[in-house]
Protein backbone atom coordinates (compact mmCIF):
# COMPACT_ATOMS: atom_id res chain seq x y z
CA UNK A 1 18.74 26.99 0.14
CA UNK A 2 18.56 23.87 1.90
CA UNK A 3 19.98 20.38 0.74
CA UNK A 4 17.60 18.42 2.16
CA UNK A 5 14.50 18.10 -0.22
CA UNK A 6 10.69 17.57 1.72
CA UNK A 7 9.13 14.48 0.36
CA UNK A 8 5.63 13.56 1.08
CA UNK A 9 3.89 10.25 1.51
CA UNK A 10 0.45 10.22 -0.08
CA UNK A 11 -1.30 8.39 3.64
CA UNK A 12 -4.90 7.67 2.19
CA UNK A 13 -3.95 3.72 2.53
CA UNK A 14 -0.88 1.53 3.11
CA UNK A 15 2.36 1.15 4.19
CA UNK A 16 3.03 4.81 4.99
CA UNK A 17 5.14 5.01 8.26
CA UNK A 18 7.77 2.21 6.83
CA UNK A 19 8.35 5.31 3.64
CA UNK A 20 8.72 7.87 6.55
CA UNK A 21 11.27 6.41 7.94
CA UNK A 22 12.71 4.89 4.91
CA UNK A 23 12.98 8.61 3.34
CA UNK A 24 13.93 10.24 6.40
CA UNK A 25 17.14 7.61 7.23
CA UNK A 26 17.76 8.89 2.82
CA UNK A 27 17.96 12.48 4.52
CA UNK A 28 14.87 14.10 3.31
CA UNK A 29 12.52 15.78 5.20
CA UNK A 30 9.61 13.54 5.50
CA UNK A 31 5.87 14.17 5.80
CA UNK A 32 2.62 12.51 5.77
CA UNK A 33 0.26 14.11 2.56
CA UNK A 34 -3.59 13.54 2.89
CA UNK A 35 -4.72 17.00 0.95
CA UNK A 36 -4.02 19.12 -1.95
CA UNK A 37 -2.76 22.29 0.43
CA UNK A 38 0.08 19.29 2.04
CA UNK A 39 1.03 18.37 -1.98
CA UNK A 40 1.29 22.14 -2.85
CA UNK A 41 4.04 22.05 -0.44
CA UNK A 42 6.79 18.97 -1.24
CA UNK A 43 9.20 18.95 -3.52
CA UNK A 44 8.65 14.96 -3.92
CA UNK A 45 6.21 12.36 -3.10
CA UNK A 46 6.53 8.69 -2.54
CA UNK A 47 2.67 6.93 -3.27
CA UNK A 48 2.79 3.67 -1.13
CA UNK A 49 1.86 0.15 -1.24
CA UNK A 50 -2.03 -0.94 0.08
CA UNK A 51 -4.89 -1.89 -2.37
CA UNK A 52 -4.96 0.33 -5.22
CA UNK A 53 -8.83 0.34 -6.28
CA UNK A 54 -8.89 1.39 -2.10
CA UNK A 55 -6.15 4.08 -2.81
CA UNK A 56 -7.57 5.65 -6.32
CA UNK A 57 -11.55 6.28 -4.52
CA UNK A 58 -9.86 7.88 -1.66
CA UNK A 59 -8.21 9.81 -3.73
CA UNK A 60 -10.80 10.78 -5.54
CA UNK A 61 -12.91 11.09 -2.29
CA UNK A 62 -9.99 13.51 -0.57
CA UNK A 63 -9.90 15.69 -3.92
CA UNK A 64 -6.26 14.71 -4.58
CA UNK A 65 -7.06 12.78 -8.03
CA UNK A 66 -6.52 15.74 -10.32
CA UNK A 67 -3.83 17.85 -8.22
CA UNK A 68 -1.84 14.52 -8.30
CA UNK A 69 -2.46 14.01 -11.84
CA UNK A 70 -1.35 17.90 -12.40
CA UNK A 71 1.63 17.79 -10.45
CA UNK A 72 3.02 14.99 -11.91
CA UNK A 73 2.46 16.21 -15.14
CA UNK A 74 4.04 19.17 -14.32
CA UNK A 75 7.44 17.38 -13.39
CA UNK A 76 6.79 16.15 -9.98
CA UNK A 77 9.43 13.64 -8.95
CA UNK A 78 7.37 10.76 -7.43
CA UNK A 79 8.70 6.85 -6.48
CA UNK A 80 5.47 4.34 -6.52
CA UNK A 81 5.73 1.28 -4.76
CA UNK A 82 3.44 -1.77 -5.78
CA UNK A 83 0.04 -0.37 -5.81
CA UNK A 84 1.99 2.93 -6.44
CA UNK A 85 2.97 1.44 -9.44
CA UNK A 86 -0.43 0.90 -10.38
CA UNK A 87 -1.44 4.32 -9.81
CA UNK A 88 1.53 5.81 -11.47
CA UNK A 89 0.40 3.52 -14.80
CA UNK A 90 -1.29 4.91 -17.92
CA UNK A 91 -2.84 1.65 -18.41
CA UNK A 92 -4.13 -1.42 -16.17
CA UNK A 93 -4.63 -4.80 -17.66
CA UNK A 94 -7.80 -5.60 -15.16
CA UNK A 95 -9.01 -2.61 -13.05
CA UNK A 96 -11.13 -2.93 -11.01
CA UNK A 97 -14.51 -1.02 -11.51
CA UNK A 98 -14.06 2.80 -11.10
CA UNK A 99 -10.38 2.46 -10.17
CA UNK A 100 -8.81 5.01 -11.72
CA UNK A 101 -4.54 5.92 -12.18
CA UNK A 102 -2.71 9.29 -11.74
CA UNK A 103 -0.12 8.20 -14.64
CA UNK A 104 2.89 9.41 -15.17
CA UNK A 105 4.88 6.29 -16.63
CA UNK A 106 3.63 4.83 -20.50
CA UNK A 107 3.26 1.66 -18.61
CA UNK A 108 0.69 -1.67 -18.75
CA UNK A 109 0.76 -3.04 -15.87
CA UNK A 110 -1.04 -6.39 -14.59
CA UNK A 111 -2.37 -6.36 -10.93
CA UNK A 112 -1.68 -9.13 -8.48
CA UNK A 113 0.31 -10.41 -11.23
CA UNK A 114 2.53 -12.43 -8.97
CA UNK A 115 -0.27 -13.98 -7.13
CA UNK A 116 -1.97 -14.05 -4.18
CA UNK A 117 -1.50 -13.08 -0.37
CA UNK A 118 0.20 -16.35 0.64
CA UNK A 119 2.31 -16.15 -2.28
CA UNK A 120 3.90 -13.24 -1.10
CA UNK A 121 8.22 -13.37 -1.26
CA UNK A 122 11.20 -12.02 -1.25
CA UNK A 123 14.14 -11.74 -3.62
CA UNK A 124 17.62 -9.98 -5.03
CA UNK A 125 17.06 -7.98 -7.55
CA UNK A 126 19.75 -5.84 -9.52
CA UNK A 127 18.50 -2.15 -9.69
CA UNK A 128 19.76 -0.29 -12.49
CA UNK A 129 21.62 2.58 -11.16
CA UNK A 130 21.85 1.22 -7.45
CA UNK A 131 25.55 0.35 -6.56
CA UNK A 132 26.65 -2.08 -3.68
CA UNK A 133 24.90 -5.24 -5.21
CA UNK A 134 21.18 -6.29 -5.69
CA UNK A 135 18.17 -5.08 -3.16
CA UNK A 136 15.94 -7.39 -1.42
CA UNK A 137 12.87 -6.98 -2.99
CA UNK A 138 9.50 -7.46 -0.77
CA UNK A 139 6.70 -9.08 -3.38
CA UNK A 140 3.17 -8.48 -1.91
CA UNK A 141 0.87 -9.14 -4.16
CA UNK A 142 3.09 -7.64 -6.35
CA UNK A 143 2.12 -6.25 -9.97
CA UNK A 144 4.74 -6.77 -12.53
CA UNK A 145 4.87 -4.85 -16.20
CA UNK A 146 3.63 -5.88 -19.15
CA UNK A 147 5.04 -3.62 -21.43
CA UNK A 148 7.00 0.02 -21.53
CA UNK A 149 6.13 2.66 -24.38
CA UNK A 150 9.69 4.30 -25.86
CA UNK A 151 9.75 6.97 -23.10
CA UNK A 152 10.15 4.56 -20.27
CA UNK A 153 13.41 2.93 -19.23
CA UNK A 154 13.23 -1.03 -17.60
CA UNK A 155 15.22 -0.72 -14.39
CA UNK A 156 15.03 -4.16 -13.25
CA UNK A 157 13.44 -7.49 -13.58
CA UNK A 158 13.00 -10.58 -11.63
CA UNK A 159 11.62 -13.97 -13.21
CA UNK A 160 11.16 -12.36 -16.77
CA UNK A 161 9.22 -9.90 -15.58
CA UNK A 162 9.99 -5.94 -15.53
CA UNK A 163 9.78 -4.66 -11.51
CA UNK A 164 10.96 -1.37 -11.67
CA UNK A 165 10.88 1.27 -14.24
CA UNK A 166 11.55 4.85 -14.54
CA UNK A 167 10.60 7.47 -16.96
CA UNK A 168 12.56 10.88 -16.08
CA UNK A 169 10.92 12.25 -12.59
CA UNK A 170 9.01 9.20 -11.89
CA UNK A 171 10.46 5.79 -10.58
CA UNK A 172 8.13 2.57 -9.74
CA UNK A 173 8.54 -0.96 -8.19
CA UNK A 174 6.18 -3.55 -8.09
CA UNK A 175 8.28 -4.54 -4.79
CA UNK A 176 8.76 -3.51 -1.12
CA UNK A 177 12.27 -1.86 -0.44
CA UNK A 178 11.05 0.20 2.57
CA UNK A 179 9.84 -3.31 4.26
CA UNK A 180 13.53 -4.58 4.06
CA UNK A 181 15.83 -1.94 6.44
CA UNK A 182 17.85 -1.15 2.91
CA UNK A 183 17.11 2.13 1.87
CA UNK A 184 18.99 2.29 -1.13
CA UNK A 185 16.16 2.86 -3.31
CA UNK A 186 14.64 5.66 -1.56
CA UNK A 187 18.42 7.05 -1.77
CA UNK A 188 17.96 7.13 -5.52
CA UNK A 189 14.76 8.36 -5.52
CA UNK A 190 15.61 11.51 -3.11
CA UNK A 191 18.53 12.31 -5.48
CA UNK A 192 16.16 12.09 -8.19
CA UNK A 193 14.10 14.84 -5.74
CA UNK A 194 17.53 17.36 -5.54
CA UNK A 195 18.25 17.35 -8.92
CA UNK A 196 14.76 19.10 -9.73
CA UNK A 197 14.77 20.82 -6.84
């Protein structure tokens, strides 16, 4: 059996090719995921940044709400970055009307939390369980966490606030890695694949 674990990108919205390539340089076998057939078939998925009330009606509108709420459920390893982390949350602070999360981490989590467009930055932050020094975080109108239930494990923060957290298959940041050309965290996250696999 092969080593190298196929990871999908949900690409209803958002950054999508910057994960393909991100994954891909982590040696997995990356692929774009728009229906439930292309989710039946990866062994991982990585749910992007974009606008999450945009992401959670086309997911409804594609069909992929309740086959992404299934697999994860049933042990799917997936990585959510910013409005990934907002879908991968069993609660949200202020959603936005109809918006709707897949869950997967006992999670509240506040959206645009850090502010606005043009209060977008960048900064080191210490990843729990990443060696070689901290990762240069991308904040886009970033979420942050307001609180973890006993399940979920705090892998960073920056400011106070919690920006990444993992509970066992399923990994979240409220920031950018793929945007920075360190691909670290998708490393993590596609060992977290082959040890389900």
């Amino acid at each position: 059996m092969s080593d190298t674990p196929v990871i999908g990108v949900l690409a209803l919205q958002g950054d999508v090719r910057e994960h393909l390539i991100a994954l891909a340089s982590a040696d997995a076998l990356a692929r774009p995921v728009r229906r439930p057939e292309e989710l039946a078939e990866v062994d991982g998925l990585v749910i992007p940044g974009g606008e999450s009330t945009t992401m959670s009606k086309l997911a409804v509108l594609f069909g992929m709400m309740e086959p992404l709420r299934e697999r994860v459920r049933a042990g799917l390893p997936v990585y959510g970055t910013c409005a990934g982390m907002i879908m991968l949350a069993e609660k949200i602070l202020d959603p936005r009307s109809g918006q709707e999360t897949v869950g997967g981490i006992d999670m509240i989590v506040r959206r645009n939390a850090f502010g606005r467009q043009n209060e977008s930055f960048e900064a080191a932050v210490e990843v729990a369980g990443i060696d070689g020094g901290p990762v240069e975080g991308v904040f886009i109108r970033a979420p942050w966490v307001e609180s973890v239930g006993a399940e979920a494990e705090v892998v960073a923060e920056h400011g106070g606030h919690i920006v990444a957290v993992r509970q066992r298959n399923v990994l979240a940041t409220s920031f950018h890695p793929e945007l920075t050309g360190d691909h670290r965290v998708h490393a993590l996250f596609v060992d977290m694949v082959r040890a389900v696999k």
